[in-house]
PDB file of N, CA and C in Angstrom:
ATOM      1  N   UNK A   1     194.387 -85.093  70.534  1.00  0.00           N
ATOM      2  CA  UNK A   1     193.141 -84.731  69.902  1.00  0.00           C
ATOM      3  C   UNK A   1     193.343 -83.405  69.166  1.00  0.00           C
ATOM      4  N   UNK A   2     192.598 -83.276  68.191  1.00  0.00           N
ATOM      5  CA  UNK A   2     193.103 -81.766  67.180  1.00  0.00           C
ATOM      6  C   UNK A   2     192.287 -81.226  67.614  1.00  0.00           C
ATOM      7  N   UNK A   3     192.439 -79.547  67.569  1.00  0.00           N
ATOM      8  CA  UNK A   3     191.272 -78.710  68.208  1.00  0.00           C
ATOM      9  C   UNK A   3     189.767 -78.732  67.578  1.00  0.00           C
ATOM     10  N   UNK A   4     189.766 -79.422  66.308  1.00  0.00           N
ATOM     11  CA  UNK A   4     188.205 -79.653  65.814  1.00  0.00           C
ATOM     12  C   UNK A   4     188.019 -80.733  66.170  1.00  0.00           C
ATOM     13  N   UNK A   5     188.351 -81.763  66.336  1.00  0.00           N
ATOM     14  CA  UNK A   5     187.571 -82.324  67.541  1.00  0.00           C
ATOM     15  C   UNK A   5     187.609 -82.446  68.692  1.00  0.00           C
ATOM     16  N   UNK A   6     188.540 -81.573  69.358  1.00  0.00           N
ATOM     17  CA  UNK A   6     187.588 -81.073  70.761  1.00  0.00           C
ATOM     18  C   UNK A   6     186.778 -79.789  70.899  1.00  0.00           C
ATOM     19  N   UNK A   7     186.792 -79.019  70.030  1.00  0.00           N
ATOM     20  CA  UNK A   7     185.354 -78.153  69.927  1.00  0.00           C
ATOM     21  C   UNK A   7     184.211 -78.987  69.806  1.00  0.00           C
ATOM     22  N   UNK A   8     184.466 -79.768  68.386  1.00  0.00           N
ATOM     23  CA  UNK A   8     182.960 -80.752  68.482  1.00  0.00           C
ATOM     24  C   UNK A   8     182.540 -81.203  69.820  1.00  0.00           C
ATOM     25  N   UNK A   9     183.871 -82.218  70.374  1.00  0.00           N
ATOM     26  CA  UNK A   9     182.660 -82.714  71.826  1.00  0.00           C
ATOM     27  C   UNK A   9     182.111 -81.624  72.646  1.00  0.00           C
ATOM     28  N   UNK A  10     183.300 -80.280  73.027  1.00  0.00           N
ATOM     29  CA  UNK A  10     182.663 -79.469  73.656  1.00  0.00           C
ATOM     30  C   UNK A  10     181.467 -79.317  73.315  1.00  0.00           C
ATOM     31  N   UNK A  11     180.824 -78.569  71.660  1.00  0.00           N
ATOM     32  CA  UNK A  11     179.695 -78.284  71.379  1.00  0.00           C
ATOM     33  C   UNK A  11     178.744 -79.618  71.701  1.00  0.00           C
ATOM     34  N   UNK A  12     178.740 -80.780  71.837  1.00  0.00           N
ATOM     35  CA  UNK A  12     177.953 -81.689  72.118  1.00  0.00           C
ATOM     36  C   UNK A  12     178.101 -82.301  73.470  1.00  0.00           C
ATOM     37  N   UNK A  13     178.531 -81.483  74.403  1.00  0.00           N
ATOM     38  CA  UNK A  13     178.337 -82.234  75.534  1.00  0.00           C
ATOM     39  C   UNK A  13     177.777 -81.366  76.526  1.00  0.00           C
ATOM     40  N   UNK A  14     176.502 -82.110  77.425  1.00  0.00           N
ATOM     41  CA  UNK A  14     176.384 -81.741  78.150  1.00  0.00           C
ATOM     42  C   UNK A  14     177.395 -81.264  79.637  1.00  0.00           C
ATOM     43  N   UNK A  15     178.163 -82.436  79.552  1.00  0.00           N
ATOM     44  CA  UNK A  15     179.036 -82.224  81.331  1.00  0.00           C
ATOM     45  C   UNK A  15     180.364 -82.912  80.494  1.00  0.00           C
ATOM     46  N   UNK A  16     181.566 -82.483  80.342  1.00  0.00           N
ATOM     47  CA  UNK A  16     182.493 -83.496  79.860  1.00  0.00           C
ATOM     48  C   UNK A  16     184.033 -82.988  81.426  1.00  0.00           C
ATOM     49  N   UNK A  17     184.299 -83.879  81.952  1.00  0.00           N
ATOM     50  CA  UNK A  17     185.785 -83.704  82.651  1.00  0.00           C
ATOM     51  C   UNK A  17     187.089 -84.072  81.898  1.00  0.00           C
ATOM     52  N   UNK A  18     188.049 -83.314  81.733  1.00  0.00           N
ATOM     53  CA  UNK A  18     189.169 -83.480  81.029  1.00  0.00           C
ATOM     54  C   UNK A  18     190.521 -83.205  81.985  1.00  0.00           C
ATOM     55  N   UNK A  19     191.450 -83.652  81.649  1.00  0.00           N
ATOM     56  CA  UNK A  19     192.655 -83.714  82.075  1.00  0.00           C
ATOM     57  C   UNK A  19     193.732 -83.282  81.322  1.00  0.00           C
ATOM     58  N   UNK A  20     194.250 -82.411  81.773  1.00  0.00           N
ATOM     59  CA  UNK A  20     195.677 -81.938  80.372  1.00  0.00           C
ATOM     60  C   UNK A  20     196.700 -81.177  81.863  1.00  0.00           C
ATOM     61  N   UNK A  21     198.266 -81.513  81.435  1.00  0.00           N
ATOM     62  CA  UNK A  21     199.154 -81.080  81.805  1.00  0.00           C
ATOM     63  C   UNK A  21     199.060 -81.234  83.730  1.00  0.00           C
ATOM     64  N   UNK A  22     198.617 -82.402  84.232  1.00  0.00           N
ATOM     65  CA  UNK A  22     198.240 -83.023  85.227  1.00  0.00           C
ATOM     66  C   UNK A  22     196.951 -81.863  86.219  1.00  0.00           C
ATOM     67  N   UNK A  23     196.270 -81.232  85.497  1.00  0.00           N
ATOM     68  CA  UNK A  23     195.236 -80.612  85.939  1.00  0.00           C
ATOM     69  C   UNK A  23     193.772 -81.304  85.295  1.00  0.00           C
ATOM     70  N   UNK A  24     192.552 -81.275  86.365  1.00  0.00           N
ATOM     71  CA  UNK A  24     191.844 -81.521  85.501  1.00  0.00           C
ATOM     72  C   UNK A  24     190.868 -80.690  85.643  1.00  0.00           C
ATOM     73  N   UNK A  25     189.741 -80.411  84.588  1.00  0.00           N
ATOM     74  CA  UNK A  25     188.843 -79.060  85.030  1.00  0.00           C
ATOM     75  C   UNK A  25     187.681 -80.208  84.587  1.00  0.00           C
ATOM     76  N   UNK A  26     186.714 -79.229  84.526  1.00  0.00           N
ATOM     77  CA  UNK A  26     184.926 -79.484  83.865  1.00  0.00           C
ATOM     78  C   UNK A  26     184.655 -78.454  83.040  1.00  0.00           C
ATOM     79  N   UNK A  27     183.946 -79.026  82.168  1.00  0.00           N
ATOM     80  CA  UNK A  27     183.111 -78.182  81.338  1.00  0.00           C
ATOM     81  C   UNK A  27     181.331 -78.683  81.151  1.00  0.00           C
ATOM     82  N   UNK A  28     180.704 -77.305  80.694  1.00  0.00           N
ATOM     83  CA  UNK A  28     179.296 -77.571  81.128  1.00  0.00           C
ATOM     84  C   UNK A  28     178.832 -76.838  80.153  1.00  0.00           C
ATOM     85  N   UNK A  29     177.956 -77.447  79.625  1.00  0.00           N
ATOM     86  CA  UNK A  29     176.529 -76.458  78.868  1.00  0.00           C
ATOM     87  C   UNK A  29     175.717 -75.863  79.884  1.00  0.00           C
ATOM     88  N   UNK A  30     175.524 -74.519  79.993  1.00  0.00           N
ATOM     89  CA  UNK A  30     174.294 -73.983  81.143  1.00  0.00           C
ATOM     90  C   UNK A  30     173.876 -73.277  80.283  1.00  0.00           C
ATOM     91  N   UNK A  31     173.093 -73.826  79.040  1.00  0.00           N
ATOM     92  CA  UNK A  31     172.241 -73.295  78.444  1.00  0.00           C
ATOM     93  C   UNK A  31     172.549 -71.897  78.355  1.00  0.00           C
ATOM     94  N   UNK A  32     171.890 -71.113  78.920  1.00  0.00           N
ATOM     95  CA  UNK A  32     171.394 -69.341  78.869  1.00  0.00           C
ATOM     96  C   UNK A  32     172.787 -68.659  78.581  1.00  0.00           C
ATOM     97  N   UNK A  33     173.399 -69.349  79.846  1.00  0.00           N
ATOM     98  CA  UNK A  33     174.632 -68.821  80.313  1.00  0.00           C
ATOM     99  C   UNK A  33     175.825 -68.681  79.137  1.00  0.00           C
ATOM    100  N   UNK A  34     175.974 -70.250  78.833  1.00  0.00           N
ATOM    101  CA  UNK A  34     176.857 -70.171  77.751  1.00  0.00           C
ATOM    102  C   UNK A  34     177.308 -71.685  78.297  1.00  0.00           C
ATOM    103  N   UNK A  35     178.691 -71.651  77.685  1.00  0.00           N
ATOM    104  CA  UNK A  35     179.544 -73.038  77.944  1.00  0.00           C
ATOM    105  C   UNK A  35     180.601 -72.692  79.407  1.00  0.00           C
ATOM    106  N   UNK A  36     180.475 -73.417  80.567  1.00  0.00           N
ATOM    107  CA  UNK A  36     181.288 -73.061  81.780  1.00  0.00           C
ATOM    108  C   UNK A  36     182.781 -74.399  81.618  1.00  0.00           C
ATOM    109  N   UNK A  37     183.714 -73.197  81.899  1.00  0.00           N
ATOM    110  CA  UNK A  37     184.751 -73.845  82.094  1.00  0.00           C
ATOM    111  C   UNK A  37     185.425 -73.932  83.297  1.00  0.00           C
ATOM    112  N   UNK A  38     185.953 -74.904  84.016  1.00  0.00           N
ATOM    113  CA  UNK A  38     186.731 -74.626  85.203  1.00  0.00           C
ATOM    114  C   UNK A  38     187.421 -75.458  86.153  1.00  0.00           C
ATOM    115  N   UNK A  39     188.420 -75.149  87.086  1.00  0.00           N
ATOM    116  CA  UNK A  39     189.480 -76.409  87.688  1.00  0.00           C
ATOM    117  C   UNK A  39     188.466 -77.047  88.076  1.00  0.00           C
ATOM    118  N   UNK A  40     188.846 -78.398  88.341  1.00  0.00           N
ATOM    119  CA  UNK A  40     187.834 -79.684  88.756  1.00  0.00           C
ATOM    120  C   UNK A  40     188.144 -78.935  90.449  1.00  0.00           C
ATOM    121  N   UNK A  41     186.870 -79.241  90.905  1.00  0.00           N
ATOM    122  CA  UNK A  41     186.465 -78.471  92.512  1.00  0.00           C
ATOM    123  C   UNK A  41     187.184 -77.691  92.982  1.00  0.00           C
ATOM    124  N   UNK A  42     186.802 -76.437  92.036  1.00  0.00           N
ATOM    125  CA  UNK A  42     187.602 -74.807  92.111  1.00  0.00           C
ATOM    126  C   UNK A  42     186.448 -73.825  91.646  1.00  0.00           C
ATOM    127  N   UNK A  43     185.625 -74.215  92.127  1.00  0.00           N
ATOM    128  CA  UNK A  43     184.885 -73.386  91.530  1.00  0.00           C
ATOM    129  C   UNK A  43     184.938 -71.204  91.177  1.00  0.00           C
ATOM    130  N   UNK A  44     185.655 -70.800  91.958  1.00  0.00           N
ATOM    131  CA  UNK A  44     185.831 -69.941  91.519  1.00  0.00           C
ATOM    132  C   UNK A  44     186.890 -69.355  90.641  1.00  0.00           C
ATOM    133  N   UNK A  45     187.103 -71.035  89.745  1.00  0.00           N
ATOM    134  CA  UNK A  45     188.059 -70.880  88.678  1.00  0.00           C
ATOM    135  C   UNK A  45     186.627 -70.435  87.346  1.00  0.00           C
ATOM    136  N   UNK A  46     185.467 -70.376  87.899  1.00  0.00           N
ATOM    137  CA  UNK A  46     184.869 -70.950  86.872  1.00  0.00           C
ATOM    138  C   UNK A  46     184.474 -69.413  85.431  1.00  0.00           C
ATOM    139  N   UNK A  47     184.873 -70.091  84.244  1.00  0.00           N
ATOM    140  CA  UNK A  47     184.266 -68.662  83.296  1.00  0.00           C
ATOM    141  C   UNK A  47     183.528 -68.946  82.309  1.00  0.00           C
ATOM    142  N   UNK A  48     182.530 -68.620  81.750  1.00  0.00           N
ATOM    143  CA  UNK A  48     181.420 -68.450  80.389  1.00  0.00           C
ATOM    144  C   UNK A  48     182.086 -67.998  79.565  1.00  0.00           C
ATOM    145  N   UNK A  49     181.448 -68.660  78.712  1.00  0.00           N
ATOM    146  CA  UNK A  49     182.131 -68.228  76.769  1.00  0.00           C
ATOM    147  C   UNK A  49     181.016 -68.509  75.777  1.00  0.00           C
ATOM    148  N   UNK A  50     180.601 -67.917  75.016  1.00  0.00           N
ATOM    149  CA  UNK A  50     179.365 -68.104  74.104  1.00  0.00           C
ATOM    150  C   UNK A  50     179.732 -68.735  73.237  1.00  0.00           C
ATOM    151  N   UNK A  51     180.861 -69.457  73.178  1.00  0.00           N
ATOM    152  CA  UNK A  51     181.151 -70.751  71.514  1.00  0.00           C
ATOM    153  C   UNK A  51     182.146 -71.054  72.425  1.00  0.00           C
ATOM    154  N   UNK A  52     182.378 -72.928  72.105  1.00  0.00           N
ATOM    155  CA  UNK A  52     183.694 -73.644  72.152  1.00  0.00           C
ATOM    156  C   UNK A  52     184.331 -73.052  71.497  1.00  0.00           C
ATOM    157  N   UNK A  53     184.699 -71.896  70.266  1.00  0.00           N
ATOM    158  CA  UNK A  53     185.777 -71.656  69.706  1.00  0.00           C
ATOM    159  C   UNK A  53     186.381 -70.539  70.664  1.00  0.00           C
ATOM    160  N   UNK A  54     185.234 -69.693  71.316  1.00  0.00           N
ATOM    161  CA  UNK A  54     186.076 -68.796  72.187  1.00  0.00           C
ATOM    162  C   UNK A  54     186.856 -69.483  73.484  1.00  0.00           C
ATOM    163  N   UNK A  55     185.907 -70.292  73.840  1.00  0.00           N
ATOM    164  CA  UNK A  55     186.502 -71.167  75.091  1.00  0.00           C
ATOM    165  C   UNK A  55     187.872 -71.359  74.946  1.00  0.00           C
ATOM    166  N   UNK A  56     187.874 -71.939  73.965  1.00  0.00           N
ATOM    167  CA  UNK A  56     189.281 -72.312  72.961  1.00  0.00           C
ATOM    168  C   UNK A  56     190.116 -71.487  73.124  1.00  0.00           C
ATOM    169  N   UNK A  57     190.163 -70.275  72.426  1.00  0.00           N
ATOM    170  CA  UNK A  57     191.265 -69.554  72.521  1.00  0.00           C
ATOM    171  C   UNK A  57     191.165 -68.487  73.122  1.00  0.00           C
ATOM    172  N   UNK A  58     190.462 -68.197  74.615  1.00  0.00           N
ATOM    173  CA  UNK A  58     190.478 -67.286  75.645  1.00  0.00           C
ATOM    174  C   UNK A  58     190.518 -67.971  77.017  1.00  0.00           C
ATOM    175  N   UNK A  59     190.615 -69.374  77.318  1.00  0.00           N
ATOM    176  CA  UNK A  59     190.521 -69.995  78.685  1.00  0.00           C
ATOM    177  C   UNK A  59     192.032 -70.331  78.458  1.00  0.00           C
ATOM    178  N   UNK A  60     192.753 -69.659  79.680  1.00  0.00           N
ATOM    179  CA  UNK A  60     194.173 -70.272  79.767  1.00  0.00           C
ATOM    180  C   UNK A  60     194.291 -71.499  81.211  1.00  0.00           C
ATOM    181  N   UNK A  61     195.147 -71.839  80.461  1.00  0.00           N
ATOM    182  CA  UNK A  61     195.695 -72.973  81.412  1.00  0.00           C
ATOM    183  C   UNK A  61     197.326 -73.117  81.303  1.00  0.00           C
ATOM    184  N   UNK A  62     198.069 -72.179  82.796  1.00  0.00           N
ATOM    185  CA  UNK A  62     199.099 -72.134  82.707  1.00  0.00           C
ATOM    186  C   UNK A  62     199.940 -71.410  81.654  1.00  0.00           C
ATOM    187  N   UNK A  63     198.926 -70.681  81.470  1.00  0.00           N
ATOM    188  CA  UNK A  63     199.312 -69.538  80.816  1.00  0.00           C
ATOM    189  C   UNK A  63     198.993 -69.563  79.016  1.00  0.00           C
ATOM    190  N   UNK A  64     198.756 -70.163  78.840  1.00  0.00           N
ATOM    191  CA  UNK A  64     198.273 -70.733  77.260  1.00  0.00           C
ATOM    192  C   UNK A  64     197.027 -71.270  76.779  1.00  0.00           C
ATOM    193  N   UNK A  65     196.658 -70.662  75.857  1.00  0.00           N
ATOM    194  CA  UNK A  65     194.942 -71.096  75.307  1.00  0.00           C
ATOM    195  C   UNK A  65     194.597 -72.325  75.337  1.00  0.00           C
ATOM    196  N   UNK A  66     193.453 -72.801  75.586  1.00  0.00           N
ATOM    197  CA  UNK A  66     193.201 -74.561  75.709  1.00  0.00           C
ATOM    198  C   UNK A  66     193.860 -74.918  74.338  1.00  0.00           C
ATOM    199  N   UNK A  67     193.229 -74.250  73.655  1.00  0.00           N
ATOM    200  CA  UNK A  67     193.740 -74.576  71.694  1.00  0.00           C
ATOM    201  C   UNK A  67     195.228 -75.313  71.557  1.00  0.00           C
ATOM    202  N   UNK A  68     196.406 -74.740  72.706  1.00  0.00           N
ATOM    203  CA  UNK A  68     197.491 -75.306  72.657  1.00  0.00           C
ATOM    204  C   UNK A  68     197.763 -76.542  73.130  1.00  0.00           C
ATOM    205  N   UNK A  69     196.972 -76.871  74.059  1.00  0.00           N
ATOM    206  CA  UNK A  69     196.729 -77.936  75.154  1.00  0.00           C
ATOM    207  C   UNK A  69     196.275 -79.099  74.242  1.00  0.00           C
ATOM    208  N   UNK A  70     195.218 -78.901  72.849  1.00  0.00           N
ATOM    209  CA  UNK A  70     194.723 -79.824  72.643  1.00  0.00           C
ATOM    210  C   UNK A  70     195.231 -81.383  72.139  1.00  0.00           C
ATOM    211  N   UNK A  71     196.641 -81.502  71.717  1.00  0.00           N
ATOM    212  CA  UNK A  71     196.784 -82.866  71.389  1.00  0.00           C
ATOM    213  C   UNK A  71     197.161 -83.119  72.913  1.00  0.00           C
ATOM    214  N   UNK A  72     197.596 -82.604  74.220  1.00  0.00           N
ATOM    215  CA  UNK A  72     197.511 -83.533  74.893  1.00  0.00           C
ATOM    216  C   UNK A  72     196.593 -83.410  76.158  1.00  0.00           C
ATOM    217  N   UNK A  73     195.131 -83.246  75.801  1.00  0.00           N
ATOM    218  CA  UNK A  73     193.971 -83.723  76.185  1.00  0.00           C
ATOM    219  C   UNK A  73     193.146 -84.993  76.703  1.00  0.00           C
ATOM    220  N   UNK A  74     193.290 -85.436  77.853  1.00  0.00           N
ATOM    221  CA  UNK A  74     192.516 -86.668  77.839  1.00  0.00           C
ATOM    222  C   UNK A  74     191.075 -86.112  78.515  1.00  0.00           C
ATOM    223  N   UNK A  75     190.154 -87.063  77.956  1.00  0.00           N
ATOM    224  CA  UNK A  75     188.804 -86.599  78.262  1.00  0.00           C
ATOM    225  C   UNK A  75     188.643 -87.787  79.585  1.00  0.00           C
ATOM    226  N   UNK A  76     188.186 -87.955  80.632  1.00  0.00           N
ATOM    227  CA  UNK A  76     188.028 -88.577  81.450  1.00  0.00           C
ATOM    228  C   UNK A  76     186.293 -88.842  81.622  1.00  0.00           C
ATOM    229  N   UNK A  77     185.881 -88.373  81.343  1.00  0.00           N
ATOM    230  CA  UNK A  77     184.486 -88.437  81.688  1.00  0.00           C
ATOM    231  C   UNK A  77     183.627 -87.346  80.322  1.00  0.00           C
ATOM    232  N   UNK A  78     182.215 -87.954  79.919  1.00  0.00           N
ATOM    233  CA  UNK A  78     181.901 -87.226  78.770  1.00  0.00           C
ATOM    234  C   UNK A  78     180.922 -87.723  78.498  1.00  0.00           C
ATOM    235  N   UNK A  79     179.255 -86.813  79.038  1.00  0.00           N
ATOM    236  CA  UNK A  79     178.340 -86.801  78.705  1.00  0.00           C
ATOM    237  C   UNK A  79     177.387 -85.728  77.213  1.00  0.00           C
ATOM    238  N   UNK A  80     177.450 -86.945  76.521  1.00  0.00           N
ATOM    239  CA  UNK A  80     176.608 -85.585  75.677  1.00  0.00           C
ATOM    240  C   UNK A  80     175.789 -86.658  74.114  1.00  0.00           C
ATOM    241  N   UNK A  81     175.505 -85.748  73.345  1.00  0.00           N
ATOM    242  CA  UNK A  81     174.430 -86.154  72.328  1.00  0.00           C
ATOM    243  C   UNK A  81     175.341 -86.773  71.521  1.00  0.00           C
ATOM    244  N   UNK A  82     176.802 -87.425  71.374  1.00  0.00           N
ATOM    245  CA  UNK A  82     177.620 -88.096  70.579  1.00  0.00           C
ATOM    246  C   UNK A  82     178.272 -88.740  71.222  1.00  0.00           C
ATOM    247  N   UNK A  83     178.013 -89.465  72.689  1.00  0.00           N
ATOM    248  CA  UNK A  83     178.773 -90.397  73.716  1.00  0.00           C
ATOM    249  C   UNK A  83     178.789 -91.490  73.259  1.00  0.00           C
TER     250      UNK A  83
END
């Protein structure tokens, strides 16, 4: 997946679970808060970012920005206003 379209789903999803590099996390719209990112039931992996573009290139995983991660991205689960 190219990183513009996984910003898009980010920006349109309410709850989406993804899988990259045999980890999988969640991501969440909490409104006020911002967009939450974090290991799937880790919660005190969890961090806010005010745009999918920051999410993007400030949430590491294994040491590298999601942005790098993105062609090998699988989305596993993905609720939102373009499902």
């Amino acid at each position: 997946m190219r990183n513009d379209e996984f910003i898009r789903k980010i920006d349109n999803a309410s709850e989406m679970v993804f899988s990259v590099n045999g980890e999988r996390f969640t991501v969440c719209d909490e409104n006020e808060k911002g967009i939450s990112i974090a290991q799937w039931n880790m919660p005190d992996t969890e961090r806010y970012f005010s745009s999918a573009e920051d999410l993007m290139n400030e949430y590491q995983i294994d040491g590298k920005p999601v942005k790098e991660w993105a062609e090998s991205i699988r989305i596993e689960d993905y609720t939102g206003f373009d499902a």
